[in-house]
Structure formats: C-alpha cells, structure tokens
N, C-alpha and C. Protein backbone atom coordinates (compact mmCIF):
# COMPACT_ATOMS: atom_id res chain seq x y z
N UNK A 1 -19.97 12.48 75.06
CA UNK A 1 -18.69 11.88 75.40
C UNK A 1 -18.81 10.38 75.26
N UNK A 2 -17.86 9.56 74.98
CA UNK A 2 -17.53 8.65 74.36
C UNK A 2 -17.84 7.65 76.19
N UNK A 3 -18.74 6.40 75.93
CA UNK A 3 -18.93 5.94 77.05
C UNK A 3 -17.53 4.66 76.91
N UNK A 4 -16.81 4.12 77.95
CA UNK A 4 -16.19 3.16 77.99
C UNK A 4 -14.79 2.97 79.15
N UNK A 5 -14.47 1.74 79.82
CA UNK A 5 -13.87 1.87 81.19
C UNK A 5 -12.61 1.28 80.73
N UNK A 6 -11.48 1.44 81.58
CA UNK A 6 -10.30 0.42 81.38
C UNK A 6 -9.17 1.32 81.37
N UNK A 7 -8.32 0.80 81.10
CA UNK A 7 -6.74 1.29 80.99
C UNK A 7 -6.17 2.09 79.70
N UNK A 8 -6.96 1.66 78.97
CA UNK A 8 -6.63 1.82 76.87
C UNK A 8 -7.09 3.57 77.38
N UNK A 9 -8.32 4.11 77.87
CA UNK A 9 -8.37 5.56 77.62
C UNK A 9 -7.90 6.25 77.38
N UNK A 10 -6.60 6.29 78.89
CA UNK A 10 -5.17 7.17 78.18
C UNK A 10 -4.97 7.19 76.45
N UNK A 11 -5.14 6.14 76.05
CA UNK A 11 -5.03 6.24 74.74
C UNK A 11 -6.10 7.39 73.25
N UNK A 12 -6.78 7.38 74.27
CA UNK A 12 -8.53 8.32 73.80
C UNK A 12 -8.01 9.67 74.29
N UNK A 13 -7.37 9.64 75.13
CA UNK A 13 -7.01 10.66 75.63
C UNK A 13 -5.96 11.45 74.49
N UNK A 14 -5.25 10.98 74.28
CA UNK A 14 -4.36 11.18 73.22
C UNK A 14 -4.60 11.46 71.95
N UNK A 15 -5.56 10.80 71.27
CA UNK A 15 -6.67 11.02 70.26
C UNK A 15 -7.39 12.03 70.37
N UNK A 16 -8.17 12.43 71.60
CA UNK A 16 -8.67 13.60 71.51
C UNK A 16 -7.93 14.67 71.15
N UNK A 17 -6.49 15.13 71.70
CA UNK A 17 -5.57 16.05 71.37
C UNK A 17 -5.64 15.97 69.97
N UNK A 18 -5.50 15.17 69.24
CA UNK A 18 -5.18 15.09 67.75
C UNK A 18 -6.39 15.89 66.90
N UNK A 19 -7.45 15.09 67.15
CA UNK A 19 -8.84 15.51 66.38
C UNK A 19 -8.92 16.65 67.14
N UNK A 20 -8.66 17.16 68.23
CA UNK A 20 -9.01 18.78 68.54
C UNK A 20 -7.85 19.45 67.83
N UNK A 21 -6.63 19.34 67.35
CA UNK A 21 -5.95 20.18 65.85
C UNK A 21 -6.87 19.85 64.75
N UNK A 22 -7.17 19.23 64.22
CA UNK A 22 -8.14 18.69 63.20
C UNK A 22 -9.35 19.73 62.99
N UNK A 23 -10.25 19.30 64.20
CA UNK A 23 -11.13 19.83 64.41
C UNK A 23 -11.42 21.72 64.35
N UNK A 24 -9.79 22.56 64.30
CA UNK A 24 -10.55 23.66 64.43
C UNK A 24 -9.73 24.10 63.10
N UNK A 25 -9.82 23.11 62.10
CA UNK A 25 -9.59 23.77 60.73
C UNK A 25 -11.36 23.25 60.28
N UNK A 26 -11.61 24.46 59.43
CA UNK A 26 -13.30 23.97 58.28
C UNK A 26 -12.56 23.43 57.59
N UNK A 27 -12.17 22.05 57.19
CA UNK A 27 -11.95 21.55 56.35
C UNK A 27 -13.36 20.61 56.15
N UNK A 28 -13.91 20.18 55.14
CA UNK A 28 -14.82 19.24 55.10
C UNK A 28 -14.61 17.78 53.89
N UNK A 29 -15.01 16.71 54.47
CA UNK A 29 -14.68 15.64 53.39
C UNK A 29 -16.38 15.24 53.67
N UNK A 30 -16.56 15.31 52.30
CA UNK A 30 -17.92 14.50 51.83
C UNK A 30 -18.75 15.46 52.41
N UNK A 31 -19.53 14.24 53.81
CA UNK A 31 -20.77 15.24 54.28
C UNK A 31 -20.22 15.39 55.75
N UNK A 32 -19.37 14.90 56.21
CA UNK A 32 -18.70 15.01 57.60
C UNK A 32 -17.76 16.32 57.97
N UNK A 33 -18.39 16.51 58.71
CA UNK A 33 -17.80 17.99 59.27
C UNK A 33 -17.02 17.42 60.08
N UNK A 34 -15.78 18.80 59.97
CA UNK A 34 -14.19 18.63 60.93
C UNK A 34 -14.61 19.60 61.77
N UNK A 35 -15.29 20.59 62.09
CA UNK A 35 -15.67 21.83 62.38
C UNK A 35 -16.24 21.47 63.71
N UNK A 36 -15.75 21.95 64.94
CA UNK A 36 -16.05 21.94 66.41
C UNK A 36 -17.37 23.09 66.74
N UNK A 37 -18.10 22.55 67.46
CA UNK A 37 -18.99 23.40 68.28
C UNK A 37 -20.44 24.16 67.54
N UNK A 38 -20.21 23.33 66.16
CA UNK A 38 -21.39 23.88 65.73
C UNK A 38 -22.39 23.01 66.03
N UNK A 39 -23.82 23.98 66.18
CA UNK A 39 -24.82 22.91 66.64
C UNK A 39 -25.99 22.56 65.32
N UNK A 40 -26.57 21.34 66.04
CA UNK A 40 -27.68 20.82 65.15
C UNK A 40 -28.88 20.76 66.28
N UNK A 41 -29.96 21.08 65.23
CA UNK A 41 -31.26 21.50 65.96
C UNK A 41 -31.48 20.02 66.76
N UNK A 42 -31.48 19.29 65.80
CA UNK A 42 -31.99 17.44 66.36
C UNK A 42 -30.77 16.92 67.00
N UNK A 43 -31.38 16.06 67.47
CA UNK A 43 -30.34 15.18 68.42
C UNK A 43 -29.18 14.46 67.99
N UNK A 44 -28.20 13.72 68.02
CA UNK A 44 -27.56 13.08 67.71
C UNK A 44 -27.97 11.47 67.36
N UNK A 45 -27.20 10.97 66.38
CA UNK A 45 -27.60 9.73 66.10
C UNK A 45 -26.65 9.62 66.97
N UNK A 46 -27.32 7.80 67.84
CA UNK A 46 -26.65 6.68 68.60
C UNK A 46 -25.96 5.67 67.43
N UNK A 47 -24.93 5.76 67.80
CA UNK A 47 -23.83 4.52 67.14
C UNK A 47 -23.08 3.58 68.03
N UNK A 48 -23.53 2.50 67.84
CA UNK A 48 -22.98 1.72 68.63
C UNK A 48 -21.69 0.76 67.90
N UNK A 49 -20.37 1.09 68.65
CA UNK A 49 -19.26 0.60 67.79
C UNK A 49 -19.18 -1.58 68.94
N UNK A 50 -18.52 -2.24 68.52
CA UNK A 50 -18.77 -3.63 68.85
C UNK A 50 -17.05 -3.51 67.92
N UNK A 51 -16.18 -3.94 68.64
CA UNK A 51 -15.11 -4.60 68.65
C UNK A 51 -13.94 -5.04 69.51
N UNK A 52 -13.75 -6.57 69.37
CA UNK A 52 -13.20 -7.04 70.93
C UNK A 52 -11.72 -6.63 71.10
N UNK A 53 -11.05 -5.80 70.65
CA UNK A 53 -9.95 -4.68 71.06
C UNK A 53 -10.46 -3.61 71.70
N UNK A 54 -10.31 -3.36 72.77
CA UNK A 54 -11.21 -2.89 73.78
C UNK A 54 -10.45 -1.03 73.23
N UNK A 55 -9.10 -1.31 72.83
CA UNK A 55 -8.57 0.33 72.76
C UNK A 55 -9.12 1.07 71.12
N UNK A 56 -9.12 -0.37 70.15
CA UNK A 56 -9.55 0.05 69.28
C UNK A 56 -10.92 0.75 69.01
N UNK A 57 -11.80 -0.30 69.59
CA UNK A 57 -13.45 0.22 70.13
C UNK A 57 -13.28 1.75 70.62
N UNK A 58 -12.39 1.65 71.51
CA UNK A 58 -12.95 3.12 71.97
C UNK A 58 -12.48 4.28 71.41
N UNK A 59 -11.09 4.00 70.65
CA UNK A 59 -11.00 4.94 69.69
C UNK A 59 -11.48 5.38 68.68
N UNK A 60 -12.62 3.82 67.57
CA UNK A 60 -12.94 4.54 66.42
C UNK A 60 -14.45 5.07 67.56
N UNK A 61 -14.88 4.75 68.30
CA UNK A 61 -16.14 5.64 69.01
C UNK A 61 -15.27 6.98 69.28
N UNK A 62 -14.91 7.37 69.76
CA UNK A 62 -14.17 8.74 70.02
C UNK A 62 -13.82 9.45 68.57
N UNK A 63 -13.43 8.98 67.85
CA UNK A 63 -12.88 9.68 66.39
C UNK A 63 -14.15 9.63 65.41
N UNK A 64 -15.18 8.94 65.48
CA UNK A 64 -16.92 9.26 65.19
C UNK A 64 -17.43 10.69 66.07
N UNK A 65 -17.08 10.73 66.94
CA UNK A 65 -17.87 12.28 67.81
C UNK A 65 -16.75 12.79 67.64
N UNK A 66 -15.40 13.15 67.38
CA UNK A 66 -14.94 14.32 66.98
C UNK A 66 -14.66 14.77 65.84
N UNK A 67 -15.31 13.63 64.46
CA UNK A 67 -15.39 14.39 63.44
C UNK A 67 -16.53 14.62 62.57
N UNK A 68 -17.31 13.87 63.35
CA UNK A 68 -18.87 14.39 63.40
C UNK A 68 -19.72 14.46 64.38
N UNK A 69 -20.14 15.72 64.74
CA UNK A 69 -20.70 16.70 65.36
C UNK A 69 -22.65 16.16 65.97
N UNK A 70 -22.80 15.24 64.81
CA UNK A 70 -24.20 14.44 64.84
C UNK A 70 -24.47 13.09 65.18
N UNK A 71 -23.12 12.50 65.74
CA UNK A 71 -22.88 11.49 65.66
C UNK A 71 -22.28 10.96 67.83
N UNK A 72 -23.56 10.34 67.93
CA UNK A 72 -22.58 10.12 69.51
C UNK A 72 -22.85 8.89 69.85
N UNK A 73 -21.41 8.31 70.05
CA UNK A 73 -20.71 6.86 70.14
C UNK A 73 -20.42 6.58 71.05
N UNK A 74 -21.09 4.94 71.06
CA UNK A 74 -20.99 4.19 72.24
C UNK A 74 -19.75 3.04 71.96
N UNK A 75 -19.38 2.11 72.63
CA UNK A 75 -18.74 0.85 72.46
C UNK A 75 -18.88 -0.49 73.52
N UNK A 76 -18.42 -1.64 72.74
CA UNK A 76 -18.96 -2.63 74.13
C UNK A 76 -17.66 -3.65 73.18
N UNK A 77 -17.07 -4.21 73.89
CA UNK A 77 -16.03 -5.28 73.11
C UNK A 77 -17.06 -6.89 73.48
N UNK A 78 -18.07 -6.89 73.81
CA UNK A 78 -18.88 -8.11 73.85
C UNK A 78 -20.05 -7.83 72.79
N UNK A 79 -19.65 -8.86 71.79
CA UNK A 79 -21.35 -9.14 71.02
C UNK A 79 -22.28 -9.20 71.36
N UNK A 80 -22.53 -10.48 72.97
CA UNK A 80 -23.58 -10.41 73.21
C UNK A 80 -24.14 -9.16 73.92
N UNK A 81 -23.53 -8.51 74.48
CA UNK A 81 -23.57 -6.64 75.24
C UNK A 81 -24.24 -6.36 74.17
N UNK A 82 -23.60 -6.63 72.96
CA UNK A 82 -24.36 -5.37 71.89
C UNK A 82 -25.37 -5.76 71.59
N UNK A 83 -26.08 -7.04 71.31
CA UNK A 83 -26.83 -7.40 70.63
C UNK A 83 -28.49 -7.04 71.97
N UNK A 84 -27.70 -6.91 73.32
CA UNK A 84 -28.53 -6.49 74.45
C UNK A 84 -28.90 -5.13 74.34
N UNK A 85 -27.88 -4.30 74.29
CA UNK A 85 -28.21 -3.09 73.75
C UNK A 85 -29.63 -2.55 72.60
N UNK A 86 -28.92 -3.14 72.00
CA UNK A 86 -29.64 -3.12 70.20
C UNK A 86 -31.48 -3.20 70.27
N UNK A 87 -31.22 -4.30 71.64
CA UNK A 87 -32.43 -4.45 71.67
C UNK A 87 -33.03 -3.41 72.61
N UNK A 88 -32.47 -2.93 73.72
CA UNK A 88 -33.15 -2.25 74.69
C UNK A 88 -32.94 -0.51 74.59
N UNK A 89 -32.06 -0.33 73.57
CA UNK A 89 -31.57 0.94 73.43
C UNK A 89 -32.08 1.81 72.20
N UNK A 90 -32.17 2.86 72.01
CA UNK A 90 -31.87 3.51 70.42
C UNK A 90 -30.99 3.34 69.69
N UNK A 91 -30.67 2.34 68.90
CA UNK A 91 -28.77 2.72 67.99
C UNK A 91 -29.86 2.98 67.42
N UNK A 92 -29.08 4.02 65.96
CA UNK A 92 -29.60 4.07 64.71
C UNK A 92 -28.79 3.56 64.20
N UNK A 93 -27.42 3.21 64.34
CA UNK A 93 -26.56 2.50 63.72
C UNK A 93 -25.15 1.70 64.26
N UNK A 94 -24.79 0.50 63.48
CA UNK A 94 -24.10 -0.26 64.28
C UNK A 94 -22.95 -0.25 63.47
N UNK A 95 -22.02 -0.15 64.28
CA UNK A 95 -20.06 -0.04 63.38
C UNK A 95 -19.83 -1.67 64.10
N UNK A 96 -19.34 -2.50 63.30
CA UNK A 96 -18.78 -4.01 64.44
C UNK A 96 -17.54 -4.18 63.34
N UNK A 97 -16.99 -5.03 64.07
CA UNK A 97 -15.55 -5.27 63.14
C UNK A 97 -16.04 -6.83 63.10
N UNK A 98 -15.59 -7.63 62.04
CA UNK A 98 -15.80 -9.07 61.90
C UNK A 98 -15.21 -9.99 62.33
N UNK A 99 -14.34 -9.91 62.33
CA UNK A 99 -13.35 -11.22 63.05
C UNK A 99 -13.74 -10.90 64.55
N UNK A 100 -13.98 -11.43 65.86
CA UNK A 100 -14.46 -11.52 67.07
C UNK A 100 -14.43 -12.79 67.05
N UNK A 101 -14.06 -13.60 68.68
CA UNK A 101 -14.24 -14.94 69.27
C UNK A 101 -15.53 -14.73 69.40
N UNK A 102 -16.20 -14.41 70.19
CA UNK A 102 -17.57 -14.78 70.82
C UNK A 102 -18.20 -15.00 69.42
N UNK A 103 -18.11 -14.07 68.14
CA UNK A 103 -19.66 -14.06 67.40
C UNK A 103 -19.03 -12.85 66.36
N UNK A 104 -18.98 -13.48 64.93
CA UNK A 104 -18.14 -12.64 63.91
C UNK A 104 -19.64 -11.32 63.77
N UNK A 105 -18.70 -10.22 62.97
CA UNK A 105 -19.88 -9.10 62.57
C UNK A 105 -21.55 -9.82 62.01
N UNK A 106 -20.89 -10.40 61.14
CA UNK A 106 -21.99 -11.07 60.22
C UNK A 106 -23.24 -11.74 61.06
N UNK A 107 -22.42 -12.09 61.76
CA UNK A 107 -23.23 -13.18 62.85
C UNK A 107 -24.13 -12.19 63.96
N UNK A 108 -23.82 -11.37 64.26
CA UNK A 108 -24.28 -10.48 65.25
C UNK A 108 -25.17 -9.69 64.45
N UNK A 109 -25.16 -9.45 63.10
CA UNK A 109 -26.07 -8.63 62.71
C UNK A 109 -27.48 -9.30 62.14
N UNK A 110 -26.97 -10.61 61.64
CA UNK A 110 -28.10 -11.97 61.67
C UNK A 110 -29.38 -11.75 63.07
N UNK A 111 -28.23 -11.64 63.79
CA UNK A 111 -28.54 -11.88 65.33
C UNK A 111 -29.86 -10.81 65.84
N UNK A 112 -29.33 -9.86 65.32
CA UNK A 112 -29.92 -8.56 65.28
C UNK A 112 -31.24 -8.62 65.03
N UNK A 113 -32.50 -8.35 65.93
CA UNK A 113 -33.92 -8.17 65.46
C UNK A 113 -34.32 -7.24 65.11
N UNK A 114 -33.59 -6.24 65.19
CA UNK A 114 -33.84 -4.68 65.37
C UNK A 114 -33.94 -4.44 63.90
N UNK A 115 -33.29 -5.03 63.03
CA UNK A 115 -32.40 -4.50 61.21
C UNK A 115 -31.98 -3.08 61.78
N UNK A 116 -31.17 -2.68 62.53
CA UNK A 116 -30.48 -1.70 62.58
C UNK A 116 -29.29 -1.50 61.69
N UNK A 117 -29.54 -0.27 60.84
CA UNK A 117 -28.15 -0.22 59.76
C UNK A 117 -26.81 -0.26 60.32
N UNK A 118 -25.78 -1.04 59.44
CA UNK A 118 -24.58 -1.59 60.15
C UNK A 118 -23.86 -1.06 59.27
N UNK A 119 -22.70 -0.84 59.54
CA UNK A 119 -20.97 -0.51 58.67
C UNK A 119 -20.28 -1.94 59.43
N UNK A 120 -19.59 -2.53 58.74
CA UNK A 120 -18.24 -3.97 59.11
C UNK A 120 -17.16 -2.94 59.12
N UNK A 121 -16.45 -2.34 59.95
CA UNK A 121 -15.08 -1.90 59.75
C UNK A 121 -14.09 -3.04 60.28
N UNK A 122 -13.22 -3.69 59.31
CA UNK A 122 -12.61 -4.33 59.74
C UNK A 122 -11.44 -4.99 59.39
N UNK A 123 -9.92 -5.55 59.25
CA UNK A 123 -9.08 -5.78 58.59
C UNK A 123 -9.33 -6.70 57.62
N UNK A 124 -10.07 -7.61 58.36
CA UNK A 124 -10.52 -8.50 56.87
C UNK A 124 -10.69 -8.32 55.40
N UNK A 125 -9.73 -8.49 54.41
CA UNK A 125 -9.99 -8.70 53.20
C UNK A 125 -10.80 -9.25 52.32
N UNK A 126 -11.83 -9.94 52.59
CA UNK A 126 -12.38 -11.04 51.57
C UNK A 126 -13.61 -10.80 51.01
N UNK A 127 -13.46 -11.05 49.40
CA UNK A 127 -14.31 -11.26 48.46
C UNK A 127 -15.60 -11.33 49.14
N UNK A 128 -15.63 -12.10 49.62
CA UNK A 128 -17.18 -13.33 50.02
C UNK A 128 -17.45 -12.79 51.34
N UNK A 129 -16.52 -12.47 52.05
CA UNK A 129 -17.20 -11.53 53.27
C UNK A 129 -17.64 -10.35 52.93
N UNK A 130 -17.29 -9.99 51.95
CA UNK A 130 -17.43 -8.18 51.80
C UNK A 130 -19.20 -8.47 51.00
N UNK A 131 -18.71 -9.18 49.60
CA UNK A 131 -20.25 -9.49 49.53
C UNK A 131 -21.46 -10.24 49.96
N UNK A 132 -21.01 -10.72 51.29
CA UNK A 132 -22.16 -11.32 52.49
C UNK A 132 -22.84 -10.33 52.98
N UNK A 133 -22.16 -9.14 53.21
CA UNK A 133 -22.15 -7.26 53.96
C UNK A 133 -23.32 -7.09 52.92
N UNK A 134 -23.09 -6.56 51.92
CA UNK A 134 -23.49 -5.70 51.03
C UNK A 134 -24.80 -6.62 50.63
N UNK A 135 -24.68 -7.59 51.04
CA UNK A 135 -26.02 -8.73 50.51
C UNK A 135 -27.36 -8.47 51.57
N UNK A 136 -26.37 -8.36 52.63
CA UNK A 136 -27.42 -8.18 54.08
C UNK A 136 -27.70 -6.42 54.33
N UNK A 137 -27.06 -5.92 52.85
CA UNK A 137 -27.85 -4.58 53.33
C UNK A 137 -26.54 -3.52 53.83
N UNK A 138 -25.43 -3.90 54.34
CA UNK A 138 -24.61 -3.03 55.15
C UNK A 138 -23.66 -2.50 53.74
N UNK A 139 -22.80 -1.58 54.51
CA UNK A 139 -21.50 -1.38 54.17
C UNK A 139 -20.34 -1.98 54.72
N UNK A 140 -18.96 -2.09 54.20
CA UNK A 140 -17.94 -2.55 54.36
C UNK A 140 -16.93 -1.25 54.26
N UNK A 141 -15.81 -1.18 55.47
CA UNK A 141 -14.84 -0.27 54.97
C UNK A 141 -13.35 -1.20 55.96
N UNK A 142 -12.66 -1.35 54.73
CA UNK A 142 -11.24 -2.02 55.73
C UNK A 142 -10.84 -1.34 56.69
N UNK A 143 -10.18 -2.01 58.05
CA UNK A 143 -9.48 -1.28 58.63
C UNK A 143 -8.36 -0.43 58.09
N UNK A 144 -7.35 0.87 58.11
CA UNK A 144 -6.41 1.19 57.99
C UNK A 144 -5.45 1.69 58.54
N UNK A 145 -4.55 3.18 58.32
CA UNK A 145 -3.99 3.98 59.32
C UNK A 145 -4.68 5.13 58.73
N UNK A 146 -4.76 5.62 60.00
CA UNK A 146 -4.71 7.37 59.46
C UNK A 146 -5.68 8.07 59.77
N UNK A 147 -6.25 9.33 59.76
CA UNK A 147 -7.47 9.82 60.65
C UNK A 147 -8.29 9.64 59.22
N UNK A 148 -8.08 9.89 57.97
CA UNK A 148 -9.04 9.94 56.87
C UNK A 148 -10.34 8.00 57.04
N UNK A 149 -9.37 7.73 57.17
CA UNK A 149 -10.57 6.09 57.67
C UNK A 149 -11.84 6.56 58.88
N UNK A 150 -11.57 6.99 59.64
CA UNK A 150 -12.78 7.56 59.91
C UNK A 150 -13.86 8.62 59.79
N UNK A 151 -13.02 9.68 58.64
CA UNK A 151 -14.03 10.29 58.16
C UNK A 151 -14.75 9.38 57.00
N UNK A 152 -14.19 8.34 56.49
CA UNK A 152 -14.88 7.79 55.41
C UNK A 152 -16.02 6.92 56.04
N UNK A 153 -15.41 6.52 57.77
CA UNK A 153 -16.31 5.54 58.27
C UNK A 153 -17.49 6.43 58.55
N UNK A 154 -17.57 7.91 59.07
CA UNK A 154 -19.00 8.71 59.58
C UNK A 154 -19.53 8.79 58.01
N UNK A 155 -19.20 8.87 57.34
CA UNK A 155 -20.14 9.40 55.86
C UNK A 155 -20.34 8.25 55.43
N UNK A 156 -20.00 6.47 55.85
CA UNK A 156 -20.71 5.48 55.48
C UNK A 156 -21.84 4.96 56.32
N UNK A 157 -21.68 5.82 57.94
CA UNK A 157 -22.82 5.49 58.72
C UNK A 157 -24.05 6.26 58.57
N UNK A 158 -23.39 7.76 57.79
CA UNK A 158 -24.56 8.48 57.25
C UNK A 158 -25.52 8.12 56.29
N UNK A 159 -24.67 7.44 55.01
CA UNK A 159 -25.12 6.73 54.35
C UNK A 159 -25.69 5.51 54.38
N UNK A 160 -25.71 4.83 55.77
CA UNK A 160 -26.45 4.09 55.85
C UNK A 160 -27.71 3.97 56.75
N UNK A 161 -27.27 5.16 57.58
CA UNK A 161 -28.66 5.85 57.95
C UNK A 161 -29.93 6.69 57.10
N UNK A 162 -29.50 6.76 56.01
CA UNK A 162 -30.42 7.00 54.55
C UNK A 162 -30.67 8.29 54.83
N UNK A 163 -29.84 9.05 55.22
CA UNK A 163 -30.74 10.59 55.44
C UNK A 163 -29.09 11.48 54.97
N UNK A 164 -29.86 12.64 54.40
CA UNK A 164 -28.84 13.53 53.82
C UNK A 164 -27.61 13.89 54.80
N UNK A 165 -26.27 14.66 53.98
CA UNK A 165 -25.63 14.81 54.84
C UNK A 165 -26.00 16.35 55.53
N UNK A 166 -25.90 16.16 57.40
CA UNK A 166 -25.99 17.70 57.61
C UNK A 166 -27.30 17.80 58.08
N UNK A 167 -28.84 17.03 57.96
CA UNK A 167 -29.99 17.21 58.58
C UNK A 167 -29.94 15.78 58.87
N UNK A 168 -31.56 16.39 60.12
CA UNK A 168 -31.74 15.25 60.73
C UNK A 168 -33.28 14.76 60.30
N UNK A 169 -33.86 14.05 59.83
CA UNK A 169 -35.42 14.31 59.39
C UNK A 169 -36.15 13.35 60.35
C-alpha cells in the first residue's frame, strides 16, 4: 500500500476505484501487467516517487502498484526527504518530477550518492532538459492525462531497472 498523509488521499481513494476496473481485465501493455492478485516469487521493487504536489505524488505512487504487481511505491513531496531516504533505504528506483522549489529533478539526482536509476516524469518540455536526463543515465516521460502515462511510466522504471519484464533476478 501506497505510504503518504494529508487531505489529497480521498483523491487515491478514487483512483483506486478506477485501476480496480482496469485491473480485472488481462489486458497487457509492454511488460506491465493490468492483472490483479497474481504473485511473484521475489519481492517487490522500492520506488520512490519525489514530487512537490503532494496529490499528484501520491497518485502516480498508487497508479505504479496498481498496474504493476512488482512494483511498491513510496512518495515524499520534499527533495531533501528523498535524497534521506535514498540514502538510508532500498529504492531500486527513483520517479521525481523536475520543476520543484527546494531542488529541480536533475539536481536531486546529482545529489544522489546512491546512482539509483531514475525516470523525470514531468510537464516540462525541453530539448536540453530532456537531454541532461538521458546524459545522466535516466529516462524522461512528459507529464499527461490518462491512465496509459503510467503504464508507460512502470515499463520505463522497468527499463531502467535493467532487468526483464516479469522476473526478478
């Protein structure tokens, strides 16, 4: 279950209803399963989502564990939280959005001692940000509407966790 406090939940709450219609069709995109309740022998990867919209954070963490099954999401709308984390925790992987007051994506993953693999999900458009990402190793996926943006976002954290889709090695 999706860790995170505040008022926005109700809103997670609402989301869950959605991805649980979702969830009990087998539909599959890429390597991300829509498919509820099936299990995996290994544990779940830790994902730690970082964006200072506290409702947004907790929704794309919530819509990561209900459309992949291998995948269990945390959130913190403080950089420096995450970058505390990062250090004292397991992520295997980090979702941050770029634009933030305290400390843009880029900057936090600099920040980062760990080189924990990162995805930028974020509205930002730009040339030169996108290839700053891809320079330092990550992926980039714009923000959008729609539930398909986060299946594209679990099969870019898969992919940047370097391991097939579906096992855990």
């Amino acid at each position: 279950m999706v860790t995170g406090r505040g008022p926005y939940f109700q809103r997670v709450n609402t989301l869950r209803t959605v991805y649980a219609d979702a969830a009990s069709t087998t539909a599959r995109s890429g390597c991300v399963r829509v498919e509820s309740g099936s299990s995996d022998a290994g544990a779940p990867y830790d994902v730690l989502v970082v964006d200072d919209n506290h409702a947004l954070a907790a929704v794309v963490a919530e819509s990561l564990e209900h459309i992949d099954n291998e995948l269990r999401a945390s959130y913190t709308t403080e950089p420096g939280e995450a970058l505390a984390q990062l250090r004292q925790d397991r992520i295997d992987c980090l979702v941050t959005d770029y634009e933030m007051p305290e400390l843009d994506g880029l900057a936090l993953v600099d920040r980062d001692e760990t080189d924990t693999p990162f995805v930028v999900f974020t509205q930002r458009r730009d040339e030169g940000v996108t290839r700053a990402i891809v320079d330092r190793g990550g992926a980039y996926l714009p923000k959008g509407a729609g539930r398909e943006q986060y299946r594209r976002l679990a099969t870019l954290v898969h992919e940047q966790l370097g391991r097939d889709c579906g096992s855990k090695q």
